[in-house]
N, C-alpha and C. Protein backbone atom coordinates (compact mmCIF):
# COMPACT_ATOMS: atom_id res chain seq x y z
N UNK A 1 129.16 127.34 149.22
CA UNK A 1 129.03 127.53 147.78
C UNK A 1 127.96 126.57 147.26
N UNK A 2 126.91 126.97 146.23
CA UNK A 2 125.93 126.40 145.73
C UNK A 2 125.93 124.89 145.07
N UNK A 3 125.61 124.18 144.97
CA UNK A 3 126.14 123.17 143.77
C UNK A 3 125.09 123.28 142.63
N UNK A 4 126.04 123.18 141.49
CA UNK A 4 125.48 123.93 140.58
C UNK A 4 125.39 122.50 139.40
N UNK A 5 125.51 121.42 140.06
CA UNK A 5 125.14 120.13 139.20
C UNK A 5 123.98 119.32 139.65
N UNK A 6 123.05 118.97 138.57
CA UNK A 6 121.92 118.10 138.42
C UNK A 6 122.10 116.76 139.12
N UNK A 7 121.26 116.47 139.87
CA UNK A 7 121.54 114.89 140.95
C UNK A 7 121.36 113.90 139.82
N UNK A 8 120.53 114.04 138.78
CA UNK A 8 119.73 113.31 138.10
C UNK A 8 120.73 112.83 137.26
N UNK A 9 121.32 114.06 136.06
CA UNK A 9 122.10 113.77 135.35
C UNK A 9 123.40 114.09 135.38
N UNK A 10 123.93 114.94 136.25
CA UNK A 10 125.34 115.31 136.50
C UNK A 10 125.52 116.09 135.91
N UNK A 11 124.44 116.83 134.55
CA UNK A 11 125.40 118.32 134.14
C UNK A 11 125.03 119.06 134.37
N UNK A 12 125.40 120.61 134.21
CA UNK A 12 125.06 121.91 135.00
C UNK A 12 123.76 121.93 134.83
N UNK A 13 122.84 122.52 135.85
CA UNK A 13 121.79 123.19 136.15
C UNK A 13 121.54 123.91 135.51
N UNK A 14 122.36 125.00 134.81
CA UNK A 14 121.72 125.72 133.58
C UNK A 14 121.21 124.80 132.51
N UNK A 15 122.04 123.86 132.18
CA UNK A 15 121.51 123.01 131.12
C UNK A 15 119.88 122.59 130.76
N UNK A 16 118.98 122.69 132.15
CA UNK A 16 118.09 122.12 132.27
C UNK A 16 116.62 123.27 131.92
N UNK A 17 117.15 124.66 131.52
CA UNK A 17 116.36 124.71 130.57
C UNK A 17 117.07 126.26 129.49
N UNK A 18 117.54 125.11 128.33
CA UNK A 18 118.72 125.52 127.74
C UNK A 18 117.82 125.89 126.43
N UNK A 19 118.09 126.85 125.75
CA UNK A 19 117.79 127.23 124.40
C UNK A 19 118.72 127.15 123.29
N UNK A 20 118.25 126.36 122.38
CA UNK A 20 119.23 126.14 121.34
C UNK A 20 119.11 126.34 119.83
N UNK A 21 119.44 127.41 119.12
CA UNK A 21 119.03 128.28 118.10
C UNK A 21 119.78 127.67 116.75
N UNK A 22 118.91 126.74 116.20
CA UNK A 22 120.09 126.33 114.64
C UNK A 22 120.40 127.56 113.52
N UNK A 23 121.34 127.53 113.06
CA UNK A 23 121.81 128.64 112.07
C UNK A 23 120.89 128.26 111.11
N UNK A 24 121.17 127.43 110.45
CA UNK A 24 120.32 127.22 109.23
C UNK A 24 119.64 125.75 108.85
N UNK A 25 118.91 125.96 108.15
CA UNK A 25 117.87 124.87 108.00
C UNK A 25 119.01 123.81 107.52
N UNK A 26 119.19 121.93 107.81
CA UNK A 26 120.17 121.55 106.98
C UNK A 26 119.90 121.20 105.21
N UNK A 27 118.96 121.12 104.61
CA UNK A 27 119.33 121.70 103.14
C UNK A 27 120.38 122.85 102.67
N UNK A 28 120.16 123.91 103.80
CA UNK A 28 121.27 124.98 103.24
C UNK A 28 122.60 124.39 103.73
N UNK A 29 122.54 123.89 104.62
CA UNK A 29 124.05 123.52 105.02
C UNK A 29 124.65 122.76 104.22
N UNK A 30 124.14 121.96 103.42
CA UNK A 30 124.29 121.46 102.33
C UNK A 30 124.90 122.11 101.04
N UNK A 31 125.05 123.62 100.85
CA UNK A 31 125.00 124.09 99.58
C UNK A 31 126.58 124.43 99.96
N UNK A 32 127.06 124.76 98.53
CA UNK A 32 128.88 125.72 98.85
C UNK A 32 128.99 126.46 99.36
N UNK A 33 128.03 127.80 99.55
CA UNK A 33 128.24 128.56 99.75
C UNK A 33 127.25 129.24 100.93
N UNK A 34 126.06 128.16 101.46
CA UNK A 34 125.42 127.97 102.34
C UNK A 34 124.28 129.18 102.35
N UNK A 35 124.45 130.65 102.96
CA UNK A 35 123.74 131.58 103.56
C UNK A 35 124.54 132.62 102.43
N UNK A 36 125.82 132.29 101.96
CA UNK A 36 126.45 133.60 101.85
C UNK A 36 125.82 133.49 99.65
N UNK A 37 124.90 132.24 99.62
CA UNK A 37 124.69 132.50 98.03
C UNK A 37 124.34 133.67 97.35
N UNK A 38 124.31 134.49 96.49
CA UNK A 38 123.18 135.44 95.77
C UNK A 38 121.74 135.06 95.85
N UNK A 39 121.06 133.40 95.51
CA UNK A 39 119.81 133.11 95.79
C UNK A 39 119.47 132.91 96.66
N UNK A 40 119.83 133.45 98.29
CA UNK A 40 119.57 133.64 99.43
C UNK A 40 119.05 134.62 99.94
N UNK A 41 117.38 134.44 100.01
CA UNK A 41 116.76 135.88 101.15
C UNK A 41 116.53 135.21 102.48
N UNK A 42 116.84 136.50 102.87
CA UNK A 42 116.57 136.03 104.58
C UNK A 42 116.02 137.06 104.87
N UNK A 43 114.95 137.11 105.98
CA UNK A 43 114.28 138.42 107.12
C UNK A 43 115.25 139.46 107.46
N UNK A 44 116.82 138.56 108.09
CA UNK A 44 117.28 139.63 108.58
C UNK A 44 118.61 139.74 107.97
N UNK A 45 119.63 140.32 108.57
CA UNK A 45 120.93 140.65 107.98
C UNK A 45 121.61 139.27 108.25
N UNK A 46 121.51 138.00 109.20
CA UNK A 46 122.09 137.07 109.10
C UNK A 46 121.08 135.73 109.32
N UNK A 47 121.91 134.84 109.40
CA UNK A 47 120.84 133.59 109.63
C UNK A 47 120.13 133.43 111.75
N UNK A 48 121.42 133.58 111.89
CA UNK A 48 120.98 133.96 113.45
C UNK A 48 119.67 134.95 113.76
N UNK A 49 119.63 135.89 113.28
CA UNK A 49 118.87 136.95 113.77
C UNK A 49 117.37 136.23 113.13
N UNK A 50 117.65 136.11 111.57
CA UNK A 50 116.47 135.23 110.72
C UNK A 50 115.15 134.60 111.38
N UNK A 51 113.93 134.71 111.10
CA UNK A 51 112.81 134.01 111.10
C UNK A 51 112.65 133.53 109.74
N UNK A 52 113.15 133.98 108.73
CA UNK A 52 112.27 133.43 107.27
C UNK A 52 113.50 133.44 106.42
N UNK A 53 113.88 132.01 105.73
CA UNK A 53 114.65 132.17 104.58
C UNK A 53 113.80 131.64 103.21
N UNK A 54 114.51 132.08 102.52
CA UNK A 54 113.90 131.64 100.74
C UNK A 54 115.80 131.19 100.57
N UNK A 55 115.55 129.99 99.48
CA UNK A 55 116.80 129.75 98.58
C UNK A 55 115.97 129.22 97.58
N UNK A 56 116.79 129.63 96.49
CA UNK A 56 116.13 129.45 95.36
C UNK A 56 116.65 127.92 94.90
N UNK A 57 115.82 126.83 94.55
CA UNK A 57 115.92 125.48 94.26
C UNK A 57 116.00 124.53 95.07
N UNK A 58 115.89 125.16 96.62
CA UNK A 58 116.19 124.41 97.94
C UNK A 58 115.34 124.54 98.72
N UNK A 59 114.36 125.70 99.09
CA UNK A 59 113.19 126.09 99.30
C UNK A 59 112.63 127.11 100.32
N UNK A 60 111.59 127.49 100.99
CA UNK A 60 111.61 128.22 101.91
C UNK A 60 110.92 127.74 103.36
N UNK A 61 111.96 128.64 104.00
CA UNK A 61 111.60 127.91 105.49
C UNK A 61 111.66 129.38 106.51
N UNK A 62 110.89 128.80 107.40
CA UNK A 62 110.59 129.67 108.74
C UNK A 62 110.42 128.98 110.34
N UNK A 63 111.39 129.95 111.02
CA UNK A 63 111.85 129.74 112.01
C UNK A 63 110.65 129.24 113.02
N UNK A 64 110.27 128.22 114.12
CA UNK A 64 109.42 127.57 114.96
C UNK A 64 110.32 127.35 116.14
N UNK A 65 109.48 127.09 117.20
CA UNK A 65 110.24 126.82 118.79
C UNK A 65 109.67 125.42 118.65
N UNK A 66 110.60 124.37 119.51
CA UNK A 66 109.92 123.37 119.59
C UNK A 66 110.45 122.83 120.82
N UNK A 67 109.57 122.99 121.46
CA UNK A 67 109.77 122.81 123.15
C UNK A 67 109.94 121.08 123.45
N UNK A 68 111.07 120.58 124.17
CA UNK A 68 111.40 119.34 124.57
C UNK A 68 110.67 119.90 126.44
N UNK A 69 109.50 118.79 126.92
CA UNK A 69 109.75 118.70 128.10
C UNK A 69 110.72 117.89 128.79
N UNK A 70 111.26 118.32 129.34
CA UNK A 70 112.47 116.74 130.58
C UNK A 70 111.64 117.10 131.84
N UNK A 71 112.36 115.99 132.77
CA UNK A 71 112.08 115.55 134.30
C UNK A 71 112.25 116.67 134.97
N UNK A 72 111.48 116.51 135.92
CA UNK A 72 111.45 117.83 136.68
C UNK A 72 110.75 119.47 136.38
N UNK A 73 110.30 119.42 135.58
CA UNK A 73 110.02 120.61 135.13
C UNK A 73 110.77 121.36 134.42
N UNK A 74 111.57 120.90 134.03
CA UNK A 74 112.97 121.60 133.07
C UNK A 74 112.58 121.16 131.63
N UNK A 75 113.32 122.49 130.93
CA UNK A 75 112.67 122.01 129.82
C UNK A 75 114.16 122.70 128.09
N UNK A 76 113.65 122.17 127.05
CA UNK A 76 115.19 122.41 126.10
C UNK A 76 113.75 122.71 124.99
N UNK A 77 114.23 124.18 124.24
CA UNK A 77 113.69 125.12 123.27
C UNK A 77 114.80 124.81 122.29
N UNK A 78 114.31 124.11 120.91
CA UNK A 78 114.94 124.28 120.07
C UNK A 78 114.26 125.64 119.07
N UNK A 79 115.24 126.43 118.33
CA UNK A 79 114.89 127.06 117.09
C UNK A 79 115.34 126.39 116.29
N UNK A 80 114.02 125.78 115.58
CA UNK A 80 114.27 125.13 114.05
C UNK A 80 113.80 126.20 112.74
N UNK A 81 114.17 125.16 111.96
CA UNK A 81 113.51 125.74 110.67
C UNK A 81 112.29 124.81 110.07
N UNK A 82 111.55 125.03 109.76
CA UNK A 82 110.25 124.08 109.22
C UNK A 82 109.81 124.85 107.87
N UNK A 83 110.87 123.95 106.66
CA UNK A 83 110.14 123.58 104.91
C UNK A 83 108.90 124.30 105.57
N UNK A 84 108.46 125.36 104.49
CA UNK A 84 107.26 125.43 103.98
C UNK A 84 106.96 125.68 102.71
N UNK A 85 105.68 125.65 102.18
CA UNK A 85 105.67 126.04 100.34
C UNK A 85 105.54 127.22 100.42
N UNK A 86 105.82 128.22 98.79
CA UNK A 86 106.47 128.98 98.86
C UNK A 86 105.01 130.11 98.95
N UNK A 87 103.52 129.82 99.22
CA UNK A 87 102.79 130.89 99.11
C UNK A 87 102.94 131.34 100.54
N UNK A 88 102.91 129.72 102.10
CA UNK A 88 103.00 129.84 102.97
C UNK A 88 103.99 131.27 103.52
N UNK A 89 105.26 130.79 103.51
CA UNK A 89 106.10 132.06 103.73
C UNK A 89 106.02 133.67 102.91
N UNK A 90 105.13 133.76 102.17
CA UNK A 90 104.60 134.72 101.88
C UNK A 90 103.06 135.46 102.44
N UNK A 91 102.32 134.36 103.14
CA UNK A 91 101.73 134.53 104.31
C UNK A 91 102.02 135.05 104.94
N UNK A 92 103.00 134.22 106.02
CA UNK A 92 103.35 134.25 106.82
C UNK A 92 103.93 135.98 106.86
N UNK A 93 105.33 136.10 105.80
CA UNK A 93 105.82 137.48 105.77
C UNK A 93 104.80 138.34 106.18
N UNK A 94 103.20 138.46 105.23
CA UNK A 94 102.43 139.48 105.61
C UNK A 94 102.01 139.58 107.10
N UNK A 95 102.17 138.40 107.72
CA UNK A 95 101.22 138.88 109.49
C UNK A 95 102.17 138.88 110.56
N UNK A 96 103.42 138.85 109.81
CA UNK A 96 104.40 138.78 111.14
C UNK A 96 104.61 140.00 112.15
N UNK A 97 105.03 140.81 111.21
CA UNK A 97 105.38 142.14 112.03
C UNK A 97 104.24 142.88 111.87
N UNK A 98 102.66 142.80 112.14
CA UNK A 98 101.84 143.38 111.56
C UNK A 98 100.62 143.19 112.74
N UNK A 99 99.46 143.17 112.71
CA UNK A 99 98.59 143.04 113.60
C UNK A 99 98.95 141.95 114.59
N UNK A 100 98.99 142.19 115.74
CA UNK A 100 99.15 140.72 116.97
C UNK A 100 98.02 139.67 116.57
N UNK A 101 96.73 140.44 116.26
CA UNK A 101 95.42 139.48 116.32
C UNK A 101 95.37 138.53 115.34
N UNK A 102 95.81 139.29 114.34
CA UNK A 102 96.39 138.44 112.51
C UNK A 102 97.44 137.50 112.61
N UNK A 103 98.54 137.85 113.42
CA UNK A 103 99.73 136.90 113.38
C UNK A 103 99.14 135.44 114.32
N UNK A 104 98.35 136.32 115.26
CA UNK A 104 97.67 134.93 116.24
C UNK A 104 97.24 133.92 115.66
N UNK A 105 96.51 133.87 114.49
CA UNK A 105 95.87 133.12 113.40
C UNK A 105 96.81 131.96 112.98
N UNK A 106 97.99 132.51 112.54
CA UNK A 106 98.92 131.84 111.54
C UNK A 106 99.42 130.47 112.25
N UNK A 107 99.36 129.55 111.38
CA UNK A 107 99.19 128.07 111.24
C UNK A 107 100.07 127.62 110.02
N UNK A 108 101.43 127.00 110.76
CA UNK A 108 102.18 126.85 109.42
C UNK A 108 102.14 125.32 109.50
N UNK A 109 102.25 124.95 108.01
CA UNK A 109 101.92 123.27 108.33
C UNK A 109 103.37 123.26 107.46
N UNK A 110 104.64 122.34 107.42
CA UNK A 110 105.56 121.95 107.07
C UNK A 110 106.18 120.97 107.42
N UNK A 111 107.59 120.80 107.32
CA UNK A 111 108.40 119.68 107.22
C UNK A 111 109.32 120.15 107.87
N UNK A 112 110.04 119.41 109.21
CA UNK A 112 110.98 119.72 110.06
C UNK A 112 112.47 120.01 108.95
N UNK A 113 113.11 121.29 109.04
CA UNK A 113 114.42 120.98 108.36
C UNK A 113 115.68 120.86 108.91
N UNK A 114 115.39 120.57 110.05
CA UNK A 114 116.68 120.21 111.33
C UNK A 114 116.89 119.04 111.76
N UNK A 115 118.14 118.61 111.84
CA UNK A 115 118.34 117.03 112.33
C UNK A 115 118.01 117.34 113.92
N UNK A 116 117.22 116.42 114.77
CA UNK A 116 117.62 116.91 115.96
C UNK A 116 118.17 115.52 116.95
N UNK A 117 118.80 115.72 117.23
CA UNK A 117 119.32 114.42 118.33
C UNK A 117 118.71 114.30 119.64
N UNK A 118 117.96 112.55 119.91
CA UNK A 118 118.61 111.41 119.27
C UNK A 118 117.76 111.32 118.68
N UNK A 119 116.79 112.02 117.69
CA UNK A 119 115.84 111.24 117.41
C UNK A 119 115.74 111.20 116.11
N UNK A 120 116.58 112.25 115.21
CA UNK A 120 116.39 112.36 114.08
C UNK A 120 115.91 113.64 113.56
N UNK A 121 114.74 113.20 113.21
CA UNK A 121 113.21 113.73 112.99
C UNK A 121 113.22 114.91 111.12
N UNK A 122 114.41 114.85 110.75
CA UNK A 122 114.49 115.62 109.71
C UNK A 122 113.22 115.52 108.76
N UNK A 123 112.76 116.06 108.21
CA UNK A 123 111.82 115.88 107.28
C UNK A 123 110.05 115.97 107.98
N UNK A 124 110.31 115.29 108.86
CA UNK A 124 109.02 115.02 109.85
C UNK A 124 108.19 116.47 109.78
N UNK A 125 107.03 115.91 109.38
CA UNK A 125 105.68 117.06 109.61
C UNK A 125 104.61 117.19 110.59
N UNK A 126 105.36 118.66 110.68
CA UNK A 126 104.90 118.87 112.39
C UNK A 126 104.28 120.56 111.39
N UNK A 127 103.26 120.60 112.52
CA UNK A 127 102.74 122.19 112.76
C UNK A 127 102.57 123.03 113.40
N UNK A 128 102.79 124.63 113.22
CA UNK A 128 103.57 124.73 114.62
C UNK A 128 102.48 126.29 113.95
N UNK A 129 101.97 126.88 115.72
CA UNK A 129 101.16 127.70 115.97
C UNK A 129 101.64 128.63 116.92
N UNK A 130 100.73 129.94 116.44
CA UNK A 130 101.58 131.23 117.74
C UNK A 130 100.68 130.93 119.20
N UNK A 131 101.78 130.50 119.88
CA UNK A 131 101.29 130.67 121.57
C UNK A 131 100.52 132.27 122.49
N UNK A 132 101.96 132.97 121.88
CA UNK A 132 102.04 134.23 122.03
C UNK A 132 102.02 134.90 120.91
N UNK A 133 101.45 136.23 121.00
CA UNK A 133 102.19 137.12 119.63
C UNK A 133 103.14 137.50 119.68
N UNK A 134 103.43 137.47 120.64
CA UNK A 134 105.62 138.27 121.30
C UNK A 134 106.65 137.26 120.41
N UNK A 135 106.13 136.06 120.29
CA UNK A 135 107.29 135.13 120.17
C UNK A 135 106.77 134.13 119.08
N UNK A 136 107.84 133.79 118.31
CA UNK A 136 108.29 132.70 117.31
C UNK A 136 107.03 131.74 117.27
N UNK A 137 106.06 130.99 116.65
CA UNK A 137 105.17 130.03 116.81
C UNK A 137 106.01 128.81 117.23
N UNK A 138 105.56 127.93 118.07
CA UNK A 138 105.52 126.76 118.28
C UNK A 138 105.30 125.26 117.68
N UNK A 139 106.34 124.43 117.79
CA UNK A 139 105.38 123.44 117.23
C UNK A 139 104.38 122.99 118.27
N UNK A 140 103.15 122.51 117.33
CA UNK A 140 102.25 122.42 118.26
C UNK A 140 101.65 120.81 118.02
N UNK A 141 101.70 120.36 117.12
CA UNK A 141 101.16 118.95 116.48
C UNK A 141 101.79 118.21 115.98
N UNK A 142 101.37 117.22 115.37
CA UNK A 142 102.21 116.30 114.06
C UNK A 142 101.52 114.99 114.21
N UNK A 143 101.26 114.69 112.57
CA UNK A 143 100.78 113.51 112.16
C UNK A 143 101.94 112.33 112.32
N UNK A 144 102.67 112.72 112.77
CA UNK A 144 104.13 111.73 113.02
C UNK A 144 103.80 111.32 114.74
N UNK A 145 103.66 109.66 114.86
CA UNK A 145 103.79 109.71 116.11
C UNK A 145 105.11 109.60 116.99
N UNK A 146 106.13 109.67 116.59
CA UNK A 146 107.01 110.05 117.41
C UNK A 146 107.06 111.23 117.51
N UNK A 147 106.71 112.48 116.75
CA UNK A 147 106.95 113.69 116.69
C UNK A 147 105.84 114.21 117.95
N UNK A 148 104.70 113.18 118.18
CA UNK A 148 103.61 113.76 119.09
C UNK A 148 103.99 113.48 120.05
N UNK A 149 104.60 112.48 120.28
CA UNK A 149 105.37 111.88 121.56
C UNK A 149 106.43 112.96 122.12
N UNK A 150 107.14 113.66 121.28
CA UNK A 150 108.51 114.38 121.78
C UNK A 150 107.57 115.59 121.95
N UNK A 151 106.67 115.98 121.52
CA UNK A 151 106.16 117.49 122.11
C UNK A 151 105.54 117.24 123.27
N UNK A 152 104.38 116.36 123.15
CA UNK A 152 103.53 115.91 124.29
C UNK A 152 104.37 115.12 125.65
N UNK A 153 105.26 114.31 125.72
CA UNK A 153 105.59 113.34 126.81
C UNK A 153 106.55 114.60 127.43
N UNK A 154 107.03 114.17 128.55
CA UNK A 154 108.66 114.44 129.86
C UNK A 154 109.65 113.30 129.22
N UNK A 155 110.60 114.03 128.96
CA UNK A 155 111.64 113.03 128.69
C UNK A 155 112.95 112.76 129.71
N UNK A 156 113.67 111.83 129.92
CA UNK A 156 114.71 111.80 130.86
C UNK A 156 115.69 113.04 130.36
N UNK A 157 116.67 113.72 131.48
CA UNK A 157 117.29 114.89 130.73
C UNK A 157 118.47 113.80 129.80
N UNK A 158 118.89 112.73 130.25
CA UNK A 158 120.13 112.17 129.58
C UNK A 158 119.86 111.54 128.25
N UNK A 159 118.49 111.34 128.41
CA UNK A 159 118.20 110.93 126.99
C UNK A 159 118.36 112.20 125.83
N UNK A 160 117.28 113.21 126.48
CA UNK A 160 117.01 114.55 125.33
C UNK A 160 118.18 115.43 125.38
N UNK A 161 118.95 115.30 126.61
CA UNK A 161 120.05 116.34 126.47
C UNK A 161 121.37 116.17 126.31
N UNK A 162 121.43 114.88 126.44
CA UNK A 162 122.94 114.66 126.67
C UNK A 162 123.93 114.85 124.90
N UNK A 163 123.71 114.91 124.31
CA UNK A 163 124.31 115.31 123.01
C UNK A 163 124.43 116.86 123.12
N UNK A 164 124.10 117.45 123.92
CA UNK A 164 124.38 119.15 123.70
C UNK A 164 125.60 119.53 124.48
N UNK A 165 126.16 120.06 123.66
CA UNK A 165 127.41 121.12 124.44
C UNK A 165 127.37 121.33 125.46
N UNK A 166 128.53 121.63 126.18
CA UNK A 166 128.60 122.25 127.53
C UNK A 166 128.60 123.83 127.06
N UNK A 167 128.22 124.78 127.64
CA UNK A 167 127.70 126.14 127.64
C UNK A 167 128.73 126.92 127.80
């Protein structure tokens, strides 16, 4: 039978390149009534499925990948949400589902709206660009140097991963 645990860090082997999708940006998590308000648009029928929310007085945000490298070649995909102003996500709306060559373009510059562990990083402005046209843009930059550090460096898995659920 296989062994299906990491020498490095001791947790499962799936873990090591795990995707992890936040519901909602935390400003909304913040509100009473969260996703389920009346001043809530979203892309899709829920926050899960969502690339783009609007709340009205809280602001609008759109969904980014933000790739953690770890050791070994393993690697942890967060889906965040990244604040943007409100012409941006009206941009954005126009090139999403629309020409590949147009969406390729799009360059969202914002403000991280996800806590992420251990590092924090809420608020932090990062910018995040399409890799692919198939898929979600990336963060790709940031005038924050820890934020350049967590895209750019390999991190130990126990450092970047060990706060995540078992699967």
């Amino acid at each position: 039978m296989p062994d299906h645990t990491c020498p490095t860090c001791g947790g499962t082997l799936d873990a090591h390149h795990r995707n992890v999708r936040f519901t909602l940006p935390d400003p909304v998590l913040d509100l009473p009534d969260q996703e389920r308000s009346p001043d809530v648009w979203m892309s899709h029928d829920t926050p899960v499925e969502s690339v783009m929310m609007q709340v009205k007085d809280v602001g609008c945000f759109i969904r980014v990948l933000l790739p953690i490298h770890l050791e070994d070649g393993d690697k942890l995909t967060y889906g965040v949400w990244l604040g943007v102003p409100d012409e941006k996500l009206h941009e954005a709306f126009a090139v999403w589902w629309g020409d590949p060559d147009v969406y390729r373009n799009l360059r969202l510059d914002g403000l991280l709206a996800n806590t992420i562990q251990p590092w924090g990083l809420l608020g932090t402005p990062v910018i995040a660009t399409v890799l692919d046209p198939d898929q979600t843009p990336y963060c790709t930059e940031s005038p924050d140097h820890l934020m350049t550090r967590i895209l750019h460096d390999t991190w130990p898995h126990d450092e970047a991963a060990a706060h995540l659920p078992d699967r």
